[in-house]
PDB file of N, CA and C in Angstrom:
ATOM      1  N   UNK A   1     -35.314 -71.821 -72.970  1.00  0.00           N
ATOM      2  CA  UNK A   1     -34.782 -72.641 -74.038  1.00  0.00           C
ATOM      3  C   UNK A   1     -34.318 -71.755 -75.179  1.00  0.00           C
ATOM      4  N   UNK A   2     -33.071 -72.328 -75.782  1.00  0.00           N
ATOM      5  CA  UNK A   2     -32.826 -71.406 -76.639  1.00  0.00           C
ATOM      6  C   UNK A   2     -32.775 -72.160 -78.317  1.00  0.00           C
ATOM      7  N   UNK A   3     -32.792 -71.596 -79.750  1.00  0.00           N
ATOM      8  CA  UNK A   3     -32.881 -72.668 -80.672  1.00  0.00           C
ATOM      9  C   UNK A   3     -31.549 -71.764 -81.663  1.00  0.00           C
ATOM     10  N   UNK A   4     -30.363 -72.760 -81.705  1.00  0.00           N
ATOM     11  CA  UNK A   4     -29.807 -72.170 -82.791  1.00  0.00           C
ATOM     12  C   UNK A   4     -29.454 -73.282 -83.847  1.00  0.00           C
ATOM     13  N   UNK A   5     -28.960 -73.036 -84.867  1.00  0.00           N
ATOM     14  CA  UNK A   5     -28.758 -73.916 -85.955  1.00  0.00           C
ATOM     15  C   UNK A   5     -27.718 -73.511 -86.278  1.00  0.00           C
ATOM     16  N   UNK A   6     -26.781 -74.414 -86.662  1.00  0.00           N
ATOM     17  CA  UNK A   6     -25.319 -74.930 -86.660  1.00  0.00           C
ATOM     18  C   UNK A   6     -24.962 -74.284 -88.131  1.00  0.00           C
ATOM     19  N   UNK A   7     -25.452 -74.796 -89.358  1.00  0.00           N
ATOM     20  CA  UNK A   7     -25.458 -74.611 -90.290  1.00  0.00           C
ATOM     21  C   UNK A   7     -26.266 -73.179 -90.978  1.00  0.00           C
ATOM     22  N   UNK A   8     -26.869 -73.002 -89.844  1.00  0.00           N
ATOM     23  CA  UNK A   8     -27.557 -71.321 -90.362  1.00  0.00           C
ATOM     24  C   UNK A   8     -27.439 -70.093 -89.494  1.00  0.00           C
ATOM     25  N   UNK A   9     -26.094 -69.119 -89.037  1.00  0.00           N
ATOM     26  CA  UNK A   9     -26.003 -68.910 -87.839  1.00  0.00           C
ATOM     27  C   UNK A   9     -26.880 -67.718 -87.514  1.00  0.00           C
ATOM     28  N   UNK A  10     -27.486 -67.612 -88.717  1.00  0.00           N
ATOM     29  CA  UNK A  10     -28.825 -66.242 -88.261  1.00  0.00           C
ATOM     30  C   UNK A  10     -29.854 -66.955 -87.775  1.00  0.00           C
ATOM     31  N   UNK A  11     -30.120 -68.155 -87.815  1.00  0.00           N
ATOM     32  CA  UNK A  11     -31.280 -68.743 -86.951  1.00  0.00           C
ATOM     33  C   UNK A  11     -30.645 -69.303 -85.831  1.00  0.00           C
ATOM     34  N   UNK A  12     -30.731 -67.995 -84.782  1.00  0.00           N
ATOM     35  CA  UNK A  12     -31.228 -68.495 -83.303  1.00  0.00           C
ATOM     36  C   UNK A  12     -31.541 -67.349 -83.088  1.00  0.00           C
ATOM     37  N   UNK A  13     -32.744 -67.882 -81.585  1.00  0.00           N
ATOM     38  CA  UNK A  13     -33.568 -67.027 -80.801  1.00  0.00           C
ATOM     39  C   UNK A  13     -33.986 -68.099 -80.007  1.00  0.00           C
ATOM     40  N   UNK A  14     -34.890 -66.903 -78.980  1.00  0.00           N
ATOM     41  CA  UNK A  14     -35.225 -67.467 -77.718  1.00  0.00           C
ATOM     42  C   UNK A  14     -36.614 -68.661 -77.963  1.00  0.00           C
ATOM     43  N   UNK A  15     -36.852 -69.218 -77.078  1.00  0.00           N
ATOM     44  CA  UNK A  15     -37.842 -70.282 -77.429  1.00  0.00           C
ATOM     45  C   UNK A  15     -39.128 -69.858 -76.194  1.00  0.00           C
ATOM     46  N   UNK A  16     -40.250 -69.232 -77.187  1.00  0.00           N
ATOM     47  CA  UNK A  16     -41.279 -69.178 -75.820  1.00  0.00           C
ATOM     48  C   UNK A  16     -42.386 -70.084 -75.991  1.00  0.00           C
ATOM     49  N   UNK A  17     -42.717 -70.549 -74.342  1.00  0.00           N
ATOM     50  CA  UNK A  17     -44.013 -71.428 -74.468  1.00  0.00           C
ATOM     51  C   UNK A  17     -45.512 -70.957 -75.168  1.00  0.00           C
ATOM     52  N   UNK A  18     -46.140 -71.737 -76.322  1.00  0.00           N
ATOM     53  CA  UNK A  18     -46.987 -71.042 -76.788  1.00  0.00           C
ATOM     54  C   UNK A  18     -48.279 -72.579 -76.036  1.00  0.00           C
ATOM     55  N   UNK A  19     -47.942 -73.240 -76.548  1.00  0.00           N
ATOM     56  CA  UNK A  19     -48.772 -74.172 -76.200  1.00  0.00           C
ATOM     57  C   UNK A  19     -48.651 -75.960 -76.270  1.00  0.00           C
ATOM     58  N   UNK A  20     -48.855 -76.446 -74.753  1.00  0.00           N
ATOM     59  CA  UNK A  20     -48.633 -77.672 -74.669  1.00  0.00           C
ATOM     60  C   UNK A  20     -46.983 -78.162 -75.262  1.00  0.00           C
ATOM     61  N   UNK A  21     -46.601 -78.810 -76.384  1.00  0.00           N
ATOM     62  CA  UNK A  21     -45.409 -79.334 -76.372  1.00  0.00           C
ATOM     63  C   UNK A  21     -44.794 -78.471 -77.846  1.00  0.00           C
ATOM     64  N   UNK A  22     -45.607 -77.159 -77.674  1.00  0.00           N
ATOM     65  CA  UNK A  22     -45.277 -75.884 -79.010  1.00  0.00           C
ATOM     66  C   UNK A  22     -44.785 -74.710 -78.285  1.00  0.00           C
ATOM     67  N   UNK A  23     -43.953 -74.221 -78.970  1.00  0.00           N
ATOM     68  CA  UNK A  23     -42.893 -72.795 -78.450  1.00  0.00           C
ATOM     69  C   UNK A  23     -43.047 -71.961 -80.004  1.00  0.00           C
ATOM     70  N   UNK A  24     -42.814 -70.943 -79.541  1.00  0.00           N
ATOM     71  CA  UNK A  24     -43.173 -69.862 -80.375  1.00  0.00           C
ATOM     72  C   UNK A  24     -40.926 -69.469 -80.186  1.00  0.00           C
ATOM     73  N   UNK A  25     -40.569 -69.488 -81.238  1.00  0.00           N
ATOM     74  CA  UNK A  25     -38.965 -68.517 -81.810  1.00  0.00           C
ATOM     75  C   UNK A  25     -39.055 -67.523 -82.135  1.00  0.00           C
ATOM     76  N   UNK A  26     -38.139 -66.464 -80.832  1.00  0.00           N
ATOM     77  CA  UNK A  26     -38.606 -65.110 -81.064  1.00  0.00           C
ATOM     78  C   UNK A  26     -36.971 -65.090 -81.286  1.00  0.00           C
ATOM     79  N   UNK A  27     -36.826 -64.570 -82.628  1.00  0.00           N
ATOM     80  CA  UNK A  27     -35.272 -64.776 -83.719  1.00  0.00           C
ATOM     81  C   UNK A  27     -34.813 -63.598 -82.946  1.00  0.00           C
ATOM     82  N   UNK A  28     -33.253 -63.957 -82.888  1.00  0.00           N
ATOM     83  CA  UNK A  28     -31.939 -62.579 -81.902  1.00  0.00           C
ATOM     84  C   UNK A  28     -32.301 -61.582 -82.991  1.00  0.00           C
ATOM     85  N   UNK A  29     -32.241 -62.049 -84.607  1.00  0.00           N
ATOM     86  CA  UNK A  29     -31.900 -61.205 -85.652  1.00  0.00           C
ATOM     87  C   UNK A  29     -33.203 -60.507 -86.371  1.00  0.00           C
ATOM     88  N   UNK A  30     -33.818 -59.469 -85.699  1.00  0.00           N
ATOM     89  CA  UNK A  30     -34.532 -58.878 -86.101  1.00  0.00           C
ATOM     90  C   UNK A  30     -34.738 -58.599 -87.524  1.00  0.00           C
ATOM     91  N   UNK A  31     -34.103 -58.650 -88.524  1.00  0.00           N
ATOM     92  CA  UNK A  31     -34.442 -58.980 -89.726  1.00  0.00           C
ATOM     93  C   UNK A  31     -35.014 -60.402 -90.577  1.00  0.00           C
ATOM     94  N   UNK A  32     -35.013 -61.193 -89.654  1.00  0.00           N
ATOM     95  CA  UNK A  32     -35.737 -62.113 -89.977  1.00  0.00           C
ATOM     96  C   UNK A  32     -37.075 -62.771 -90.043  1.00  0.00           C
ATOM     97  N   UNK A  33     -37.758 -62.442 -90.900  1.00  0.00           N
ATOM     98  CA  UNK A  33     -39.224 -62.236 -90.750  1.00  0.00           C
ATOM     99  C   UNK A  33     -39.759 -63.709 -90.999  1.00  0.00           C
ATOM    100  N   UNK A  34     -40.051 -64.182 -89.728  1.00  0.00           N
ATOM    101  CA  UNK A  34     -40.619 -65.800 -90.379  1.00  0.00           C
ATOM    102  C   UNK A  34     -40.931 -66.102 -88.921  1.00  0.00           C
ATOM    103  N   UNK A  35     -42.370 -65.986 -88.462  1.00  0.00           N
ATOM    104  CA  UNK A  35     -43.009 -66.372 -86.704  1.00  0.00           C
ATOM    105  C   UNK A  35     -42.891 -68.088 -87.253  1.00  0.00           C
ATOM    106  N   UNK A  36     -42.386 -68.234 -86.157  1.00  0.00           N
ATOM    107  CA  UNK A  36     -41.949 -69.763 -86.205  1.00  0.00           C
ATOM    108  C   UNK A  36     -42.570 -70.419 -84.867  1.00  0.00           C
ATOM    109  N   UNK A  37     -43.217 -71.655 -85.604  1.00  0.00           N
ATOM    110  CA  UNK A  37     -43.277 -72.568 -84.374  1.00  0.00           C
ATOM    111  C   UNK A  37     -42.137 -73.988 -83.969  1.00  0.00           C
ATOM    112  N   UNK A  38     -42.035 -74.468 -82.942  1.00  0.00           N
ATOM    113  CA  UNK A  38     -41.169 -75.636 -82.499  1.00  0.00           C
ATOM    114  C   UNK A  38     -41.991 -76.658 -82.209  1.00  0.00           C
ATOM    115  N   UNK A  39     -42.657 -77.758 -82.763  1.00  0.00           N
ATOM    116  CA  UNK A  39     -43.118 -78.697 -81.975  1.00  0.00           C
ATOM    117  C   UNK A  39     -42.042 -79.863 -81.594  1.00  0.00           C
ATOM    118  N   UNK A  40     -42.426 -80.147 -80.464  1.00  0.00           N
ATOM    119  CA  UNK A  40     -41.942 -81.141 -79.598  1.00  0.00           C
ATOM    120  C   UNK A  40     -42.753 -82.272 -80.011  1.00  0.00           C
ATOM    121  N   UNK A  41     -42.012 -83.504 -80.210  1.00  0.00           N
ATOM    122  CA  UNK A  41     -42.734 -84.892 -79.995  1.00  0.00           C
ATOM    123  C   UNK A  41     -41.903 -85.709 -79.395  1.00  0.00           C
ATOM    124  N   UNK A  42     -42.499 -86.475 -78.020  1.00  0.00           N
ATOM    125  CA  UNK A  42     -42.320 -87.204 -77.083  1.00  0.00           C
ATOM    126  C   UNK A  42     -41.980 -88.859 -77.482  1.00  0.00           C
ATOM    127  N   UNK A  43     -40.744 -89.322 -77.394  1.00  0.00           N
ATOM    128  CA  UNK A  43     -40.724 -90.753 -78.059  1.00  0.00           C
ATOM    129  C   UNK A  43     -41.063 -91.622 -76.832  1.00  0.00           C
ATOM    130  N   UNK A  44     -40.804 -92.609 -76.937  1.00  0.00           N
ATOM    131  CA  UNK A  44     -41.100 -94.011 -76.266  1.00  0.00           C
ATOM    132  C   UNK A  44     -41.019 -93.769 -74.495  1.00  0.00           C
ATOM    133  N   UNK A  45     -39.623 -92.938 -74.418  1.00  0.00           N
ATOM    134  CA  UNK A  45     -39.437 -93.097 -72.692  1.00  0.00           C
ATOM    135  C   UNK A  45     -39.913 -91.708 -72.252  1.00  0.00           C
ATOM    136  N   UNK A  46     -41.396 -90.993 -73.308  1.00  0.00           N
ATOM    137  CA  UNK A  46     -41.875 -90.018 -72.387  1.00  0.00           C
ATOM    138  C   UNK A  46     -41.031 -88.337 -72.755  1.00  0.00           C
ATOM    139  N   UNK A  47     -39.484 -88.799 -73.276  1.00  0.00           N
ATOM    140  CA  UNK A  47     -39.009 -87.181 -72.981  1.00  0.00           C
ATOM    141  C   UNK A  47     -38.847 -86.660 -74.981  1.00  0.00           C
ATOM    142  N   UNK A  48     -39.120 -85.302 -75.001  1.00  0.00           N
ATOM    143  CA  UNK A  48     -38.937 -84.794 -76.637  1.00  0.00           C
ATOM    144  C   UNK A  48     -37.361 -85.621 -76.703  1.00  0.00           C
ATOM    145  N   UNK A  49     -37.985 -85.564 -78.101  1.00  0.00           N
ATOM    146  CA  UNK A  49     -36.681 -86.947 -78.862  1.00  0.00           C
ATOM    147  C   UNK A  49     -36.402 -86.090 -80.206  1.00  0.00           C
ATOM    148  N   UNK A  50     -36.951 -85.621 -80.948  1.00  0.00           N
ATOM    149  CA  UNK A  50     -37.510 -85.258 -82.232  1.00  0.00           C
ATOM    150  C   UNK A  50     -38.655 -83.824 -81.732  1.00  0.00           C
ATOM    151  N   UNK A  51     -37.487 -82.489 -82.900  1.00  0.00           N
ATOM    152  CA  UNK A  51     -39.223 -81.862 -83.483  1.00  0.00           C
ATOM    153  C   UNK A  51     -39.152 -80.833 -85.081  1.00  0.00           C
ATOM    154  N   UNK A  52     -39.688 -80.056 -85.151  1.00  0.00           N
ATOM    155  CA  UNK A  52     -40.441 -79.987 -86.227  1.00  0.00           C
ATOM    156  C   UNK A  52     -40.291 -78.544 -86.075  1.00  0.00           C
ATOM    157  N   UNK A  53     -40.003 -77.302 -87.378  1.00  0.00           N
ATOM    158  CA  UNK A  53     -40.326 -76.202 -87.256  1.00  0.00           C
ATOM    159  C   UNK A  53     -41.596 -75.945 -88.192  1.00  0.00           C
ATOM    160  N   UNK A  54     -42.246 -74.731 -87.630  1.00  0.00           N
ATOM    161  CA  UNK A  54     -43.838 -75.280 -88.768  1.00  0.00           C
ATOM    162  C   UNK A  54     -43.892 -73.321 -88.813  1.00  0.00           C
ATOM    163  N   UNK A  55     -44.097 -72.653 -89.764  1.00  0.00           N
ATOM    164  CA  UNK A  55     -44.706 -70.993 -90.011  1.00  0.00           C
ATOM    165  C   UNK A  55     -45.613 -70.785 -89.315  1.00  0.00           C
ATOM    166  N   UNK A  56     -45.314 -69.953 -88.600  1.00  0.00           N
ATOM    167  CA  UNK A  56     -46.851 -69.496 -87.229  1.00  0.00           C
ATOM    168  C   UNK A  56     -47.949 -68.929 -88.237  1.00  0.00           C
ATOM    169  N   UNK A  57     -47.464 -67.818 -89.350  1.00  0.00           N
ATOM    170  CA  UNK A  57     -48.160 -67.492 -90.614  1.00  0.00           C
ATOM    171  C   UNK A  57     -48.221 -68.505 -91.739  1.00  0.00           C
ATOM    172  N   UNK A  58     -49.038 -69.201 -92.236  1.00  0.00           N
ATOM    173  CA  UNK A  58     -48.945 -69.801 -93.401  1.00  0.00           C
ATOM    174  C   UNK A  58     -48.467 -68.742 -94.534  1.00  0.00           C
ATOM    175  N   UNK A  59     -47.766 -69.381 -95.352  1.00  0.00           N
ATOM    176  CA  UNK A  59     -46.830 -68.561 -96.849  1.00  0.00           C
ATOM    177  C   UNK A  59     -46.189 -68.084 -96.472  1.00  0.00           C
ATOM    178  N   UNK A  60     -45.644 -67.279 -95.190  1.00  0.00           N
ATOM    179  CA  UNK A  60     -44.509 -66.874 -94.769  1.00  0.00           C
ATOM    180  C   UNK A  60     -43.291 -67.026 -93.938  1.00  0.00           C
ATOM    181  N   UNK A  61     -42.361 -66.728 -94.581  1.00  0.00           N
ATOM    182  CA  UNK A  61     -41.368 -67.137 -93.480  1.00  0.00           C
ATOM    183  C   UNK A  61     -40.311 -67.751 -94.457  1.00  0.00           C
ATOM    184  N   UNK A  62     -39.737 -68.809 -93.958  1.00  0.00           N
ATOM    185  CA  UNK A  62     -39.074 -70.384 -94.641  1.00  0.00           C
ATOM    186  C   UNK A  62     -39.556 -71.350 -94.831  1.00  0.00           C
ATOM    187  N   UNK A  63     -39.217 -72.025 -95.509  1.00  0.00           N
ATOM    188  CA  UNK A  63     -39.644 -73.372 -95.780  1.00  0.00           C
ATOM    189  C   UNK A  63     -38.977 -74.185 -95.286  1.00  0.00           C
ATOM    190  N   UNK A  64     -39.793 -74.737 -94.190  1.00  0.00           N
ATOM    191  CA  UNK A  64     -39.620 -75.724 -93.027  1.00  0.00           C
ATOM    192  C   UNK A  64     -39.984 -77.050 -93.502  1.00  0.00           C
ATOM    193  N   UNK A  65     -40.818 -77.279 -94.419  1.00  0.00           N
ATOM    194  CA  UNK A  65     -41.050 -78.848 -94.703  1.00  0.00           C
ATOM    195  C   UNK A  65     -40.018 -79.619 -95.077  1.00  0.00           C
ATOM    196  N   UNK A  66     -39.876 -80.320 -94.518  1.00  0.00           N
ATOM    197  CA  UNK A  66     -39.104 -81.926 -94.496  1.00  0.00           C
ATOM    198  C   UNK A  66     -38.404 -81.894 -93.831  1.00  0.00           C
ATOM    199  N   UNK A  67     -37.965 -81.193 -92.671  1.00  0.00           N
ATOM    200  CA  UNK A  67     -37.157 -80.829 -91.768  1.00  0.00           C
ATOM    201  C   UNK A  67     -37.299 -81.517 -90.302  1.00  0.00           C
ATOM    202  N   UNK A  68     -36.845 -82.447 -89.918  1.00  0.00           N
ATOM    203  CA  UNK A  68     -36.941 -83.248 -88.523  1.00  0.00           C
ATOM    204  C   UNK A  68     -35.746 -83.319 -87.911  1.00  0.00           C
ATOM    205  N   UNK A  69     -35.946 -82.815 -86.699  1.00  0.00           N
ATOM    206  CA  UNK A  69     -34.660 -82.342 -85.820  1.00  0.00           C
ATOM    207  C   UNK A  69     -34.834 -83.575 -85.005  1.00  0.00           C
ATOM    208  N   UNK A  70     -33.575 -84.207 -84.482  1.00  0.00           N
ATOM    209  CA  UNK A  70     -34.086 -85.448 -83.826  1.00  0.00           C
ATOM    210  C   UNK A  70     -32.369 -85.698 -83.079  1.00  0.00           C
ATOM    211  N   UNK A  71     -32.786 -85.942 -81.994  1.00  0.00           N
ATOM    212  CA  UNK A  71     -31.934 -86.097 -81.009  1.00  0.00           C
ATOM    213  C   UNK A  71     -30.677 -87.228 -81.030  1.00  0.00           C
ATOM    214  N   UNK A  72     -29.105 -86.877 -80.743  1.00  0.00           N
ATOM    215  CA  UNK A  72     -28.591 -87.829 -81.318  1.00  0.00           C
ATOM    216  C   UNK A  72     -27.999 -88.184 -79.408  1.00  0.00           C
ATOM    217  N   UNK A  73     -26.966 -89.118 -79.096  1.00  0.00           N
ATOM    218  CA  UNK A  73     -26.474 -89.367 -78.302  1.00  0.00           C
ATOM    219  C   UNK A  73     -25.048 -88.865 -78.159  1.00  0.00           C
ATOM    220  N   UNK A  74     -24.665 -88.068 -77.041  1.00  0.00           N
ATOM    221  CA  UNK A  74     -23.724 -87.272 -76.833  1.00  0.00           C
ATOM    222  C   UNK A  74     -22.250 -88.017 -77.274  1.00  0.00           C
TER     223      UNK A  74
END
């Protein structure tokens, strides 16, 4: 899996499994210092719909709060 952002083109990197419906973003751009997590949350029919970036380090990184990524229809 890969995670990039449209509007920020230094955030993407690869997406590794850390745990259950959480991936650990290991950023292309080595200057970017911020261990990031991805949670996944599962809506109604079972498949990720919506998720969430959260600081693998607390205080560091970006500020991810209020941020909900959520799935639109093609």
């Amino acid at each position: 899996l890969w995670f990039a952002a449209q509007r920020s083109p230094q955030l993407r990197g690869l997406l590794l499994p850390y745990k259950g419906n959480t991936f650990f973003i290991r950023w292309q751009n080595p200057e970017i210092d911020a261990d990031t997590f991805v949670l996944f949350k599962k809506g109604s029919a079972g498949q990720a719909d919506t998720f969430t970036l959260e600081d693998a380090v607390t205080g560091m990184g970006f500020n991810f709060d209020n941020l909900l990524f959520q799935k639109t229809a093609p």
